[in-house]
C-alpha atoms as a PDB file:
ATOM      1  CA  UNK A   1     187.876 230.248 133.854  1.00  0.00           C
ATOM      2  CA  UNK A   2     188.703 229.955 137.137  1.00  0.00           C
ATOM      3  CA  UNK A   3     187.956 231.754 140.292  1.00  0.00           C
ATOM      4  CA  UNK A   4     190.587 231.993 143.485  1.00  0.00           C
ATOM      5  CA  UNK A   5     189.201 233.145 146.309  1.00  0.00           C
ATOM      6  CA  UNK A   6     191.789 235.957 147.498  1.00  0.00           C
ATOM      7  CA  UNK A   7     191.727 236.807 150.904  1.00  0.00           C
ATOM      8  CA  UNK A   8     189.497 234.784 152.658  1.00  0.00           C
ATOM      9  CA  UNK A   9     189.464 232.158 154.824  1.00  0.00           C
ATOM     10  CA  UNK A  10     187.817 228.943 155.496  1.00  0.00           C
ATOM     11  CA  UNK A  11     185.188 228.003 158.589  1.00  0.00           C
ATOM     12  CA  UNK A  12     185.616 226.010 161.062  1.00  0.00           C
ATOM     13  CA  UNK A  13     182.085 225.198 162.482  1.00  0.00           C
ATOM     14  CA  UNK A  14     184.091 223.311 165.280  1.00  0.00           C
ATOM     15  CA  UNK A  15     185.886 226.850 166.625  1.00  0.00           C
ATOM     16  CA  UNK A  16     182.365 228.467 166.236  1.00  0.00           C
ATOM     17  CA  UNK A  17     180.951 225.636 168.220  1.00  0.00           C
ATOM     18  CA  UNK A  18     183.246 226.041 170.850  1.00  0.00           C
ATOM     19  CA  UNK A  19     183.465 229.618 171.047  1.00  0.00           C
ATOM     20  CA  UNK A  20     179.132 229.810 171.670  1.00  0.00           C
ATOM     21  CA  UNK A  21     179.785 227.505 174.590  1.00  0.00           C
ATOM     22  CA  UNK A  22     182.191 229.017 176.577  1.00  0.00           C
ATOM     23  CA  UNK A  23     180.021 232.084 176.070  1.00  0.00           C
ATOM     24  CA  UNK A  24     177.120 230.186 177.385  1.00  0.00           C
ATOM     25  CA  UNK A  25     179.109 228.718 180.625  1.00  0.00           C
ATOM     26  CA  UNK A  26     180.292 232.621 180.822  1.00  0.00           C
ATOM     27  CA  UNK A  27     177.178 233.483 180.759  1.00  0.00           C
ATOM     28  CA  UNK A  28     175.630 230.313 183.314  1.00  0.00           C
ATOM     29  CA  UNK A  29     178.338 231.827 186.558  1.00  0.00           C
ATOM     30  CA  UNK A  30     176.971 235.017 186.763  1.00  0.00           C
ATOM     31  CA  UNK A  31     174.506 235.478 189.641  1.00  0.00           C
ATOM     32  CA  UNK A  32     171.422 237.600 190.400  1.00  0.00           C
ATOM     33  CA  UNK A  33     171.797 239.971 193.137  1.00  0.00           C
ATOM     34  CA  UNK A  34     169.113 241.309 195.380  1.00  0.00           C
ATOM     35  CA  UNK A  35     168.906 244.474 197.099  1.00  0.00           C
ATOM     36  CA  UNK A  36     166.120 245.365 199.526  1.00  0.00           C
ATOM     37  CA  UNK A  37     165.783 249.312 200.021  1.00  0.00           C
ATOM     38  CA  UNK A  38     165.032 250.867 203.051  1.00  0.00           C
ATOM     39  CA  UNK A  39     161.578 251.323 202.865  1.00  0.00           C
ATOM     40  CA  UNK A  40     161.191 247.656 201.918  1.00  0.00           C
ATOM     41  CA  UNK A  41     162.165 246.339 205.274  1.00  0.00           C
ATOM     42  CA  UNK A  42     159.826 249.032 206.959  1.00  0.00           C
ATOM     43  CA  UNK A  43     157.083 247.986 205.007  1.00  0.00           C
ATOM     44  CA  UNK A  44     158.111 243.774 206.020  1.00  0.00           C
ATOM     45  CA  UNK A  45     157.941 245.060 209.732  1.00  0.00           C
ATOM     46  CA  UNK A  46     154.131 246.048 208.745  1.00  0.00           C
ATOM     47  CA  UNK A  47     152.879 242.720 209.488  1.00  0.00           C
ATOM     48  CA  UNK A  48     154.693 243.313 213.405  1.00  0.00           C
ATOM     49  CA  UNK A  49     153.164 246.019 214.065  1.00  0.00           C
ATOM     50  CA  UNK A  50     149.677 245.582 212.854  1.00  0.00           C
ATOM     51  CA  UNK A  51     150.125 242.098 215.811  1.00  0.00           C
ATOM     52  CA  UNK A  52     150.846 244.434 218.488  1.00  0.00           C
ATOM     53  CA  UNK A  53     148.106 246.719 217.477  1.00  0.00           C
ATOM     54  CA  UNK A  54     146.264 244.125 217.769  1.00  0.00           C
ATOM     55  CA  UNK A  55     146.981 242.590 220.917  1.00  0.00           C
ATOM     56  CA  UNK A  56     146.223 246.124 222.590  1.00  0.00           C
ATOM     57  CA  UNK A  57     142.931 246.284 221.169  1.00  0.00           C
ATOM     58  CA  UNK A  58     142.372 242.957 222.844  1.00  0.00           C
ATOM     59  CA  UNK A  59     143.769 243.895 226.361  1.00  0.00           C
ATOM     60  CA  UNK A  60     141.365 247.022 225.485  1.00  0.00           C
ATOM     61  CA  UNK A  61     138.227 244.791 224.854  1.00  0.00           C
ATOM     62  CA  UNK A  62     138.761 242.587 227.714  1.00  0.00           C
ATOM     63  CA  UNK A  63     138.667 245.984 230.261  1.00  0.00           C
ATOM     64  CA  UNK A  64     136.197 247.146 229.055  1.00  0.00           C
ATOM     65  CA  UNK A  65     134.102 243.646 229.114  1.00  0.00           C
ATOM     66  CA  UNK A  66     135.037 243.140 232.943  1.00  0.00           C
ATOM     67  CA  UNK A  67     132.105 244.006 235.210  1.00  0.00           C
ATOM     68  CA  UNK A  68     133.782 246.906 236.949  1.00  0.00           C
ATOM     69  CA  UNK A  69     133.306 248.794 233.974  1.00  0.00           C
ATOM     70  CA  UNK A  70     129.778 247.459 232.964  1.00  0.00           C
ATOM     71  CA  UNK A  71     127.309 249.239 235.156  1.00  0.00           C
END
């Protein structure tokens, strides 16, 4: 007895090849995005002001070393 196979079709493992690797290159041109908030840059400008800070402390130290104030 013999079987016909009704209704389907054959593979082609060299379409299913292809297919996976244009997915792939579709896949390879996207490209990460980055988005800094608000808050983020504040919190980069930390590093700034904590400099100035201290460079005040130091103009602070030095007046009170100088022998004007020392008595």
């Amino acid at each position: 007895m013999k079987i016909n196979r009704y209704g389907t079709q054959p593979v082609n493992p060299y379409k299913k090849t292809y297919e996976k690797q244009t997915l792939q290159s579709n896949q390879a041109k996207s490209t990460d995005k980055v988005e800094i908030s608000k808050k983020a840059i504040e919190m980069q400008k930390v590093p700034n002001i904590m400099r100035e800070r201290q460079d005040k402390i130091d103009q602070i130290k030095k007046k009170a070393l100088k022998p004007e104030h020392i008595k």
